[in-house]
PDB file of N, CA and C in Angstrom:
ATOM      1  N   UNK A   1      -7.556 -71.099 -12.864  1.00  0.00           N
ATOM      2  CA  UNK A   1      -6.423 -71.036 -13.764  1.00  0.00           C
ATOM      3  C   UNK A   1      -6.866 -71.332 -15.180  1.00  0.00           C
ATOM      4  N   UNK A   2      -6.073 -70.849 -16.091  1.00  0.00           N
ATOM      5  CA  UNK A   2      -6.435 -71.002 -17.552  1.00  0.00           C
ATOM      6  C   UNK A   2      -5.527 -72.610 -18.045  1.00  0.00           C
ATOM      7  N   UNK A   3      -6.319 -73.208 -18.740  1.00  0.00           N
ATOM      8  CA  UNK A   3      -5.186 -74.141 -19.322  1.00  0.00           C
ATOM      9  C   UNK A   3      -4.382 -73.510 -20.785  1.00  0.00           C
ATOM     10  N   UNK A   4      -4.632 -72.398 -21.169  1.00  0.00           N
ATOM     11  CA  UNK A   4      -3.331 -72.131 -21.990  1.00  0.00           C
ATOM     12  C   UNK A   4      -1.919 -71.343 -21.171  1.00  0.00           C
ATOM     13  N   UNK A   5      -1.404 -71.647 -21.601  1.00  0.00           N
ATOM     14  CA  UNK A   5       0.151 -70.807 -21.355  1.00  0.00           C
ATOM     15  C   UNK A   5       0.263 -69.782 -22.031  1.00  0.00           C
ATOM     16  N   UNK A   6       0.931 -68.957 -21.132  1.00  0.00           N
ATOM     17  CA  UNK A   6       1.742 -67.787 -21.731  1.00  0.00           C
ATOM     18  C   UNK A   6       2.530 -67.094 -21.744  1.00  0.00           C
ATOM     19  N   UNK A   7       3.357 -67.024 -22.575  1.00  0.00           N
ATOM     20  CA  UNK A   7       4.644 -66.936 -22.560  1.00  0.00           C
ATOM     21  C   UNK A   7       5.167 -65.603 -21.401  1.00  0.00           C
ATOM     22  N   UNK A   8       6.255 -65.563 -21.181  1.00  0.00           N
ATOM     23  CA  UNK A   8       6.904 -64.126 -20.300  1.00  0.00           C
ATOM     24  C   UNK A   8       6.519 -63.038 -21.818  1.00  0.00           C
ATOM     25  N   UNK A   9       7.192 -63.457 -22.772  1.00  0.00           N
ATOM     26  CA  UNK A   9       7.606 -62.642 -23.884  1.00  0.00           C
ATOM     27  C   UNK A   9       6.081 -61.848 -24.433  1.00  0.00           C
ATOM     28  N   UNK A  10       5.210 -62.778 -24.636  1.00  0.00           N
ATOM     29  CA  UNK A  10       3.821 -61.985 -25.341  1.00  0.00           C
ATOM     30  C   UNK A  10       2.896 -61.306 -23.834  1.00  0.00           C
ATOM     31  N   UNK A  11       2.936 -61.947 -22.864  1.00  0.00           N
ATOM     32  CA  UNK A  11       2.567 -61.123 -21.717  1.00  0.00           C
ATOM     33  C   UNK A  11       3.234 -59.687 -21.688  1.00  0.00           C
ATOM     34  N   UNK A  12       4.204 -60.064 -21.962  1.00  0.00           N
ATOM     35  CA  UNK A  12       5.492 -58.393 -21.751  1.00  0.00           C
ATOM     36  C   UNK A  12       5.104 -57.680 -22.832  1.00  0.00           C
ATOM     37  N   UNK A  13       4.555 -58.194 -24.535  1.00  0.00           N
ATOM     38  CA  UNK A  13       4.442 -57.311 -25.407  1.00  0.00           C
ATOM     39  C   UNK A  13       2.745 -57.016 -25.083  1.00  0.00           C
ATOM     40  N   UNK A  14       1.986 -57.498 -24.422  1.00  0.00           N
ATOM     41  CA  UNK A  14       0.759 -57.146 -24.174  1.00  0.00           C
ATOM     42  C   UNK A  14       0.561 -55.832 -23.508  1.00  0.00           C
ATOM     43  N   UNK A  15       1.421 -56.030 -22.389  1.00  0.00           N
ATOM     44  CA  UNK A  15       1.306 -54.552 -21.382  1.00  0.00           C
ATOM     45  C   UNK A  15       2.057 -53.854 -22.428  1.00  0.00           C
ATOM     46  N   UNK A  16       3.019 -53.775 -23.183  1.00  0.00           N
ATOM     47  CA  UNK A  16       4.029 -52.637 -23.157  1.00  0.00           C
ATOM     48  C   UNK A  16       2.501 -52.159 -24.887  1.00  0.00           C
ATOM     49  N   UNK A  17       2.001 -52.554 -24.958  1.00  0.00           N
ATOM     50  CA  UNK A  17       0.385 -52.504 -26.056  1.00  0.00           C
ATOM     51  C   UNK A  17      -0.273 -51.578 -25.794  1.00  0.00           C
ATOM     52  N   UNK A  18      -0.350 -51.821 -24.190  1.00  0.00           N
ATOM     53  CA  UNK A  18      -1.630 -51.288 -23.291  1.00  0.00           C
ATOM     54  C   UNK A  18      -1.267 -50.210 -22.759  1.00  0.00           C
ATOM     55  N   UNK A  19       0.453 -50.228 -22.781  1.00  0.00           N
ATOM     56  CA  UNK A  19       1.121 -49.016 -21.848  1.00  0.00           C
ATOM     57  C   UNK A  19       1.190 -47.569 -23.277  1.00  0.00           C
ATOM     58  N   UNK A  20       1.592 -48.052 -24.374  1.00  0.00           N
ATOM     59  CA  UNK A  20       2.158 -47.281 -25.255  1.00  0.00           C
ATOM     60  C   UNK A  20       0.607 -47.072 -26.061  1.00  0.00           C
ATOM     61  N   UNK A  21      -0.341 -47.756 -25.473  1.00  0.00           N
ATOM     62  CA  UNK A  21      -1.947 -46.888 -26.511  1.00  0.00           C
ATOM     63  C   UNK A  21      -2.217 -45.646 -25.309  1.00  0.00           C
ATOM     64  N   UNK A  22      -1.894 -46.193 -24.027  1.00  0.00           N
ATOM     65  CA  UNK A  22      -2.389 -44.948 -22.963  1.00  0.00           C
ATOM     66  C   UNK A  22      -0.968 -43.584 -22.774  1.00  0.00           C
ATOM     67  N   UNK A  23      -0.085 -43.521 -23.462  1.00  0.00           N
ATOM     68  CA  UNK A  23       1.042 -42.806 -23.939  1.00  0.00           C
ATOM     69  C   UNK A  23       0.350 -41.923 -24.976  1.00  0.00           C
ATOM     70  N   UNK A  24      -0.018 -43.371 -26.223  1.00  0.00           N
ATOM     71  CA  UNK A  24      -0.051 -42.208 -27.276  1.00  0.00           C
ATOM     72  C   UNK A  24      -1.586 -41.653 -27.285  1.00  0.00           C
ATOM     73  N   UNK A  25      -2.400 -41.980 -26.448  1.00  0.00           N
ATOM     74  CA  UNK A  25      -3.285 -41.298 -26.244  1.00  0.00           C
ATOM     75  C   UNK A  25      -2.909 -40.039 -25.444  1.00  0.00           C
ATOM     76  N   UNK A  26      -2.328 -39.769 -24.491  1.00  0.00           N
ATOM     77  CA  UNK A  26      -2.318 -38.347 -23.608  1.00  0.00           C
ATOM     78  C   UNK A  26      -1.182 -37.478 -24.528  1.00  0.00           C
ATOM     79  N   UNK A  27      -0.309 -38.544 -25.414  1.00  0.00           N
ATOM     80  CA  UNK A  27       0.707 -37.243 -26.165  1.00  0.00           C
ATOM     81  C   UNK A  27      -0.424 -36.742 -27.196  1.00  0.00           C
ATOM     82  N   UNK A  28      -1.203 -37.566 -27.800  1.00  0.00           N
ATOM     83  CA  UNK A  28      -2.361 -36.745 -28.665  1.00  0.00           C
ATOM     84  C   UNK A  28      -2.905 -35.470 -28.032  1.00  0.00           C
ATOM     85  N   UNK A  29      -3.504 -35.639 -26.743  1.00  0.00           N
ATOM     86  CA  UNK A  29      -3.854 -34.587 -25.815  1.00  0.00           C
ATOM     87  C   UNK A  29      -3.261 -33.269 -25.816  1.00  0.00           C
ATOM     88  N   UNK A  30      -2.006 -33.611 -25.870  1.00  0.00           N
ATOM     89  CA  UNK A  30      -0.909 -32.504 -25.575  1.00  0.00           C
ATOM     90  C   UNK A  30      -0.940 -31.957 -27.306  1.00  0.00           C
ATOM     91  N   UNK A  31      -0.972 -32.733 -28.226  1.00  0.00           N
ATOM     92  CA  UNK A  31      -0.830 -32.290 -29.750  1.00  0.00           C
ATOM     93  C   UNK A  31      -1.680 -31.211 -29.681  1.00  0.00           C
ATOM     94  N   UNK A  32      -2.864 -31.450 -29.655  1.00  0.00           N
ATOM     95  CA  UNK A  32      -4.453 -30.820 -29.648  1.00  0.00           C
ATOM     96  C   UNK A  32      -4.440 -29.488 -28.720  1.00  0.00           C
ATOM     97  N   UNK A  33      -3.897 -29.427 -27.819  1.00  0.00           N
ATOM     98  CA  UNK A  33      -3.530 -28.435 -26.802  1.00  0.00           C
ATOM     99  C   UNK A  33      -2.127 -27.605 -27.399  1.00  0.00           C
ATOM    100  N   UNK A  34      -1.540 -28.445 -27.769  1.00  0.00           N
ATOM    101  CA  UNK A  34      -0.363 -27.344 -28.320  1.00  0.00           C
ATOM    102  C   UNK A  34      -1.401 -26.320 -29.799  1.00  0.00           C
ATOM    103  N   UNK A  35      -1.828 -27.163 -30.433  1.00  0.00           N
ATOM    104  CA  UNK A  35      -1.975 -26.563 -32.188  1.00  0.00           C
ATOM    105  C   UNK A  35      -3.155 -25.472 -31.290  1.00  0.00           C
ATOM    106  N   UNK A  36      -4.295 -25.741 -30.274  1.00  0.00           N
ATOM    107  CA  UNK A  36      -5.334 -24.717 -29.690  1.00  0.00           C
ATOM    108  C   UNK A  36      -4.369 -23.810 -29.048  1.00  0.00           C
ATOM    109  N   UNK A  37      -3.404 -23.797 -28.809  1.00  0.00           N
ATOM    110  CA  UNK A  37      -2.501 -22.258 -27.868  1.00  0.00           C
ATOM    111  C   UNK A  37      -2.129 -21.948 -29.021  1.00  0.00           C
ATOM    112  N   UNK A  38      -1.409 -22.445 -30.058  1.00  0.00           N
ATOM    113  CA  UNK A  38      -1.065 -21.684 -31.360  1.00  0.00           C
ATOM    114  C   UNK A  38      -1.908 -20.867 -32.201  1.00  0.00           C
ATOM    115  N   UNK A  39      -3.046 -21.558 -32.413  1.00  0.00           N
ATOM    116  CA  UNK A  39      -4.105 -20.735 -33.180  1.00  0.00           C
ATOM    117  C   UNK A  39      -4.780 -19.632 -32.189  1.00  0.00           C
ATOM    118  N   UNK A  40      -4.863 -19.936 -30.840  1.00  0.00           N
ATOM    119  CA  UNK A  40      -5.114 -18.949 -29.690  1.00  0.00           C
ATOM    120  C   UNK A  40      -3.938 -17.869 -29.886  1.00  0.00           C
ATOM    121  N   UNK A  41      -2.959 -17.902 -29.708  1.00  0.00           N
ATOM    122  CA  UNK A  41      -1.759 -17.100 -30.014  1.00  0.00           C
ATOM    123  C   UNK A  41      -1.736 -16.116 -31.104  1.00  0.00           C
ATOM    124  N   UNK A  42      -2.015 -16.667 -32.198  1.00  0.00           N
ATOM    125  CA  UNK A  42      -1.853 -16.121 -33.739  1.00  0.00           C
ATOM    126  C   UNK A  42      -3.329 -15.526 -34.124  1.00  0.00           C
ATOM    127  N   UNK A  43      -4.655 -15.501 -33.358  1.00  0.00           N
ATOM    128  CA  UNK A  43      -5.530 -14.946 -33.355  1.00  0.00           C
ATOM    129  C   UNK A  43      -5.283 -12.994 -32.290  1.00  0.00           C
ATOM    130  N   UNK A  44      -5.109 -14.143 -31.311  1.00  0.00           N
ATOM    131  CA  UNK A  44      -4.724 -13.050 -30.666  1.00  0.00           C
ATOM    132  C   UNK A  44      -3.371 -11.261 -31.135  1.00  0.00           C
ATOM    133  N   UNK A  45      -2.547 -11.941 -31.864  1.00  0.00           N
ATOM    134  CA  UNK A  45      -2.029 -11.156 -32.782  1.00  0.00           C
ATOM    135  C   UNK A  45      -2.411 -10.789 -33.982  1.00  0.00           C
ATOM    136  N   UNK A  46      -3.528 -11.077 -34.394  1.00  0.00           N
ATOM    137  CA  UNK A  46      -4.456 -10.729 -35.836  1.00  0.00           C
ATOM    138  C   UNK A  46      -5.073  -9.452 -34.916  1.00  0.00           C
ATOM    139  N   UNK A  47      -5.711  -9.979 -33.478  1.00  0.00           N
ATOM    140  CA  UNK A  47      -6.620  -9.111 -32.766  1.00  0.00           C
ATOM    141  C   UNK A  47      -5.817  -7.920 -32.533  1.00  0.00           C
ATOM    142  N   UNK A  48      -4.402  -7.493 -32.311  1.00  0.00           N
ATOM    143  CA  UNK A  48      -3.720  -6.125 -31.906  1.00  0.00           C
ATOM    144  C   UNK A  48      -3.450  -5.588 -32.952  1.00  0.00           C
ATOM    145  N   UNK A  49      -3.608  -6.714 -33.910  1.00  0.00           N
ATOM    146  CA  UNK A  49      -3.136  -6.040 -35.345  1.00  0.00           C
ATOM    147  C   UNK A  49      -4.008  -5.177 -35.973  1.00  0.00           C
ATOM    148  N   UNK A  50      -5.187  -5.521 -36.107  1.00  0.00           N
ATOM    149  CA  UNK A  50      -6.587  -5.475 -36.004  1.00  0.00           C
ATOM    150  C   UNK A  50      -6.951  -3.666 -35.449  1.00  0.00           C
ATOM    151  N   UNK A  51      -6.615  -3.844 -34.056  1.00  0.00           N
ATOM    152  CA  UNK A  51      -7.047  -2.961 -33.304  1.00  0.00           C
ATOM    153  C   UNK A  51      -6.057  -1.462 -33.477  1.00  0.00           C
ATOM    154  N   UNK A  52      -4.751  -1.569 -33.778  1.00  0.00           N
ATOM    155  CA  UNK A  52      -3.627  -0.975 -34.474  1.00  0.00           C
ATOM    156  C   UNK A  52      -3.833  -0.055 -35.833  1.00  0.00           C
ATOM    157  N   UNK A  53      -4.811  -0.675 -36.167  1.00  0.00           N
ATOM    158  CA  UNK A  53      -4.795  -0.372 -37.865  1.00  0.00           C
ATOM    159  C   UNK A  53      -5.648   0.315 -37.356  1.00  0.00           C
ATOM    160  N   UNK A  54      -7.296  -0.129 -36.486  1.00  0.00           N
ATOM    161  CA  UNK A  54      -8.312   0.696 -36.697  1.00  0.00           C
ATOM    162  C   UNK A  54      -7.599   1.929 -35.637  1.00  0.00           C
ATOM    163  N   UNK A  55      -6.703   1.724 -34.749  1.00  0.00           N
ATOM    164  CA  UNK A  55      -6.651   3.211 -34.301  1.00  0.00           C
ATOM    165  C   UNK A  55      -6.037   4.441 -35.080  1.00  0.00           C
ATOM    166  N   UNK A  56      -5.035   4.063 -36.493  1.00  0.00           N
ATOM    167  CA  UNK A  56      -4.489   4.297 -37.022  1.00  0.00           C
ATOM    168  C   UNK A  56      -5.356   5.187 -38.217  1.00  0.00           C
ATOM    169  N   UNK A  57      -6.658   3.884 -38.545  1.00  0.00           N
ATOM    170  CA  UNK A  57      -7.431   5.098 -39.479  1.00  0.00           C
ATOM    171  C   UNK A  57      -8.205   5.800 -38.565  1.00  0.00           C
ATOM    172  N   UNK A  58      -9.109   5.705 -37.269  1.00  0.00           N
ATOM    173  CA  UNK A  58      -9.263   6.397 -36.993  1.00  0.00           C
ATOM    174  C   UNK A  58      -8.812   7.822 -36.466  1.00  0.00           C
ATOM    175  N   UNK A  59      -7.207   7.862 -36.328  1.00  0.00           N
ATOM    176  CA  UNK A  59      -6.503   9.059 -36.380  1.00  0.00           C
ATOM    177  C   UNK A  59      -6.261   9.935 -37.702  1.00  0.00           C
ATOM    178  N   UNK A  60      -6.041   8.870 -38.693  1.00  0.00           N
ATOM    179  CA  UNK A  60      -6.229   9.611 -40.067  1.00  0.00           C
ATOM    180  C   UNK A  60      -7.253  10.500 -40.460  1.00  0.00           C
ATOM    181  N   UNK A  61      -8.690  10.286 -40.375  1.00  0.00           N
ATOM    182  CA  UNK A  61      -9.913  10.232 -40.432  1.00  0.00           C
ATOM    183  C   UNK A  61      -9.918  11.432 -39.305  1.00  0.00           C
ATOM    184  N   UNK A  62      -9.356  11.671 -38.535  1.00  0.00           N
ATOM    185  CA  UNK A  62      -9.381  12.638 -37.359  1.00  0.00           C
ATOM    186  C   UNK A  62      -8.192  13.822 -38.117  1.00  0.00           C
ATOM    187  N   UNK A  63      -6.900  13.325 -38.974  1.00  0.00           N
ATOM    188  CA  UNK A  63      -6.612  14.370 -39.035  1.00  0.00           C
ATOM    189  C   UNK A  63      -6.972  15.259 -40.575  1.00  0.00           C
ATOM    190  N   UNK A  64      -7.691  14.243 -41.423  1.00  0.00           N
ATOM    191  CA  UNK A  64      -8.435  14.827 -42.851  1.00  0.00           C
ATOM    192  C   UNK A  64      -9.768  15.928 -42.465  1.00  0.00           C
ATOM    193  N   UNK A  65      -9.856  15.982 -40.838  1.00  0.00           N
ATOM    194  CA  UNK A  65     -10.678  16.685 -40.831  1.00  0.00           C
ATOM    195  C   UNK A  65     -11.982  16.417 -40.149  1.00  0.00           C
ATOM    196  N   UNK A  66     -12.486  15.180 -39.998  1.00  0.00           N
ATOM    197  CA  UNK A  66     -13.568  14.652 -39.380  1.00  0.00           C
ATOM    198  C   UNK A  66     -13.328  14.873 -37.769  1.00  0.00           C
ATOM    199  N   UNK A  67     -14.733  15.365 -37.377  1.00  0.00           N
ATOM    200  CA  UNK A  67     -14.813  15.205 -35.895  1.00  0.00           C
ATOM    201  C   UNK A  67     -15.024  13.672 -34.965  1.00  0.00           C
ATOM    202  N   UNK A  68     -14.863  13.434 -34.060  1.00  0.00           N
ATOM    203  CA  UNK A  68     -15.311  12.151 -33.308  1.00  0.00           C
ATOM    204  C   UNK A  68     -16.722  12.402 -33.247  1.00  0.00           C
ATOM    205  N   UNK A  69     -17.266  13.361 -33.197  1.00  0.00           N
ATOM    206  CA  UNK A  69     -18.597  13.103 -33.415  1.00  0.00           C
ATOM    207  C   UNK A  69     -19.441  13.207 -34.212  1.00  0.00           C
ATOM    208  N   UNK A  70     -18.527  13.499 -35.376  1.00  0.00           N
ATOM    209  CA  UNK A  70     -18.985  13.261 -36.905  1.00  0.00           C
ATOM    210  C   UNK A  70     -19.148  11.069 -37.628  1.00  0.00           C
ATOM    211  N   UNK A  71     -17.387  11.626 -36.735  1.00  0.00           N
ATOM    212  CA  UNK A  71     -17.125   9.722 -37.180  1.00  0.00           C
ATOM    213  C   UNK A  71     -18.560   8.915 -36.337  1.00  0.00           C
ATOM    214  N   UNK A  72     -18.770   9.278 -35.000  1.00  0.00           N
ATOM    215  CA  UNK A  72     -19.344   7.958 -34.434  1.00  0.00           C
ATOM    216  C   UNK A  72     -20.910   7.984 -35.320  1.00  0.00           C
ATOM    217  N   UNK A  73     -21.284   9.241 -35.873  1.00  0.00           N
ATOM    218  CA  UNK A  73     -22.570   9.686 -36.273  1.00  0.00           C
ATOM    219  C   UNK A  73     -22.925   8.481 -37.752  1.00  0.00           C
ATOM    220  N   UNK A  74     -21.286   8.306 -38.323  1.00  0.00           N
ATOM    221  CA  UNK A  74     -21.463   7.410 -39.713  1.00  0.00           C
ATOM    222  C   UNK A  74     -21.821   5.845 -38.538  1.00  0.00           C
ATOM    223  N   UNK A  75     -21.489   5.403 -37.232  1.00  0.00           N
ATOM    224  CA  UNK A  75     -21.851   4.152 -36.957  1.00  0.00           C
ATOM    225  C   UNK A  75     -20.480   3.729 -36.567  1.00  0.00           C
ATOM    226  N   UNK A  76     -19.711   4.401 -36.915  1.00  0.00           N
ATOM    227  CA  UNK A  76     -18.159   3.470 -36.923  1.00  0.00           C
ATOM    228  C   UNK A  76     -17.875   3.628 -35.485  1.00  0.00           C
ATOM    229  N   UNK A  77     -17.112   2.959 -34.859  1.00  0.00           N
ATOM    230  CA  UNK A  77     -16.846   2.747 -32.853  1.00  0.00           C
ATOM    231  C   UNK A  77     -15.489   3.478 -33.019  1.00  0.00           C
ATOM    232  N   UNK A  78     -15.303   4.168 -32.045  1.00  0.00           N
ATOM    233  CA  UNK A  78     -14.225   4.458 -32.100  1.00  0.00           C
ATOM    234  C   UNK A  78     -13.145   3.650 -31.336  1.00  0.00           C
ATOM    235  N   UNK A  79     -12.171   3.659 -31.589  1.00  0.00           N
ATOM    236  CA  UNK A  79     -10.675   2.341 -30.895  1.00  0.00           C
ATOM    237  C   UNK A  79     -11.378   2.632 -29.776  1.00  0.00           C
ATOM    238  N   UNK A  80     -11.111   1.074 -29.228  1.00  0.00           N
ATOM    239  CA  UNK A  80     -10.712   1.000 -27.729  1.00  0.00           C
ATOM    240  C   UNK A  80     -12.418   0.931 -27.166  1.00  0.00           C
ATOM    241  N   UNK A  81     -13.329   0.809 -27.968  1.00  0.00           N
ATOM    242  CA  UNK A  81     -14.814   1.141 -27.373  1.00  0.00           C
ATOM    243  C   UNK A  81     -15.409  -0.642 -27.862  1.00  0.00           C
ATOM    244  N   UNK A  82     -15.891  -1.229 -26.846  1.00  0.00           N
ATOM    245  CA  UNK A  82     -16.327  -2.561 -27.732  1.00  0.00           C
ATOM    246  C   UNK A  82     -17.335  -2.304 -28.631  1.00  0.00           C
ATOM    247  N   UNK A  83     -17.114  -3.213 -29.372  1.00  0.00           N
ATOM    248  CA  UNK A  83     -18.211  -3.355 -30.850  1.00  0.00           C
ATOM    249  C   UNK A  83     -19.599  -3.767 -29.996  1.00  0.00           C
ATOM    250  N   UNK A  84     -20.570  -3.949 -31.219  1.00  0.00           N
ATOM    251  CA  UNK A  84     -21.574  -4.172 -30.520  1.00  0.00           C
ATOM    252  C   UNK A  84     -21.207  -6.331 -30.424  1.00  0.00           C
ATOM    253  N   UNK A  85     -22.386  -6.781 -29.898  1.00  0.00           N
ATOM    254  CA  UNK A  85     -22.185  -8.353 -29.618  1.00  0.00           C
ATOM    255  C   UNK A  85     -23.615  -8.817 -30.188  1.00  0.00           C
ATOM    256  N   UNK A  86     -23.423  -9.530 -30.704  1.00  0.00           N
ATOM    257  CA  UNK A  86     -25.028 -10.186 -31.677  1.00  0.00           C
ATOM    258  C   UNK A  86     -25.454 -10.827 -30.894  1.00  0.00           C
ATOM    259  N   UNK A  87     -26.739 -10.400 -30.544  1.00  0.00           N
ATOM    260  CA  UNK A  87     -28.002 -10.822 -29.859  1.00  0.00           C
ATOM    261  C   UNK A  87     -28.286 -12.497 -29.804  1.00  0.00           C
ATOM    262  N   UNK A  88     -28.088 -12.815 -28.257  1.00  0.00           N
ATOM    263  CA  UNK A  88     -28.879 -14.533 -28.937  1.00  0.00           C
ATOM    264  C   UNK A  88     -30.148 -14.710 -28.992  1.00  0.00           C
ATOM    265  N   UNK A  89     -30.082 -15.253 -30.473  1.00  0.00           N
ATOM    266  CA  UNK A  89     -31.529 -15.909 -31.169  1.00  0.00           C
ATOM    267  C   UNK A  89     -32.598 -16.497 -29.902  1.00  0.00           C
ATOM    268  N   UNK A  90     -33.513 -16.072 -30.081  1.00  0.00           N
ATOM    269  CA  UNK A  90     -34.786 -16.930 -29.288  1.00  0.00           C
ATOM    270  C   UNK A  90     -35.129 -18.186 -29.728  1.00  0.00           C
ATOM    271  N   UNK A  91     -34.668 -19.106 -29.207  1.00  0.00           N
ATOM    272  CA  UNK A  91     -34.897 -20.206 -29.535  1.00  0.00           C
ATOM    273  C   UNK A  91     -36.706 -20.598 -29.994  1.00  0.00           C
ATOM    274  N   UNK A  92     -37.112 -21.803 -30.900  1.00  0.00           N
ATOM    275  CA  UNK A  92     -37.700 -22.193 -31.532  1.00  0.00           C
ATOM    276  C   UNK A  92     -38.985 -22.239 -30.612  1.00  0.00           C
ATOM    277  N   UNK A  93     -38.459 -23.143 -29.308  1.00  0.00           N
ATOM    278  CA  UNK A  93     -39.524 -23.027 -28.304  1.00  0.00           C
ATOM    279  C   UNK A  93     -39.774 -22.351 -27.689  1.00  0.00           C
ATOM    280  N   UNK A  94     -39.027 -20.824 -27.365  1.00  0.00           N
ATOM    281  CA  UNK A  94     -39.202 -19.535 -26.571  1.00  0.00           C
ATOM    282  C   UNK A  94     -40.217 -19.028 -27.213  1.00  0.00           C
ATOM    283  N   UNK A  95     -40.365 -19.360 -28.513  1.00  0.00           N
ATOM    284  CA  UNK A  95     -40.595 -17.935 -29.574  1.00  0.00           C
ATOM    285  C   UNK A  95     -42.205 -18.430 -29.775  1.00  0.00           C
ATOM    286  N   UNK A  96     -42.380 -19.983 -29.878  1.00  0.00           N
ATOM    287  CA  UNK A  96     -43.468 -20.761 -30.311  1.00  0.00           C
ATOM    288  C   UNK A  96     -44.573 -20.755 -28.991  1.00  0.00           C
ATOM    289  N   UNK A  97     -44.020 -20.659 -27.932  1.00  0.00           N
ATOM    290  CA  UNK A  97     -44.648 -20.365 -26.595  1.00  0.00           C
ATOM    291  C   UNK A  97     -45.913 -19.454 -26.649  1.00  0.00           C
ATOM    292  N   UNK A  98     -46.964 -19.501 -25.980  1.00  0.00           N
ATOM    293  CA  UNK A  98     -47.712 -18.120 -26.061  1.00  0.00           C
ATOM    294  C   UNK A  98     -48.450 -18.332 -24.981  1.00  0.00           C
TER     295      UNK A  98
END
């Protein structure tokens, strides 16, 4: 046993300390998770927006006269075809190896 006392009252504000840091820790959780689905969300609508426009000039561009196999010849992808994806770097020690 301890020889100090303690009160009902500061025992009760101790837990309700311990209860409301492990609260506002998991509502943080949920903050962080809400604002990542939002910016996930609003990317994702940049991305159709994105993809909209380029099908849009590439129909333009199709009706001024250019062939699809004129267009792909300048490099440009046509809608709906993935872009290319950048190569991963060889790391420092792959490369230093011999």
């Amino acid at each position: 046993m301890s020889d100090a006392l303690v009160s009902s009252q500061e025992a009760a504000d101790k837990a309700r300390a311990l209860v409301e840091a492990e609260v506002n820790a998991k509502v943080e959780v949920v903050r962080v998770l809400a604002d990542a689905a939002n910016a996930a969300d609003a990317a994702e609508l940049r991305a159709k927006e994105a993809a909209a426009a380029h099908e849009s000039a590439w129909t333009a561009a199709l009706k001024a006269g250019w062939s699809e196999k004129e267009l792909r010849a300048t490099g440009v992808r046509a809608p709906g075809q993935v872009g290319r994806r950048a190569r991963p770097r060889a790391s420092a020690a792959t490369t230093s190896e011999g």
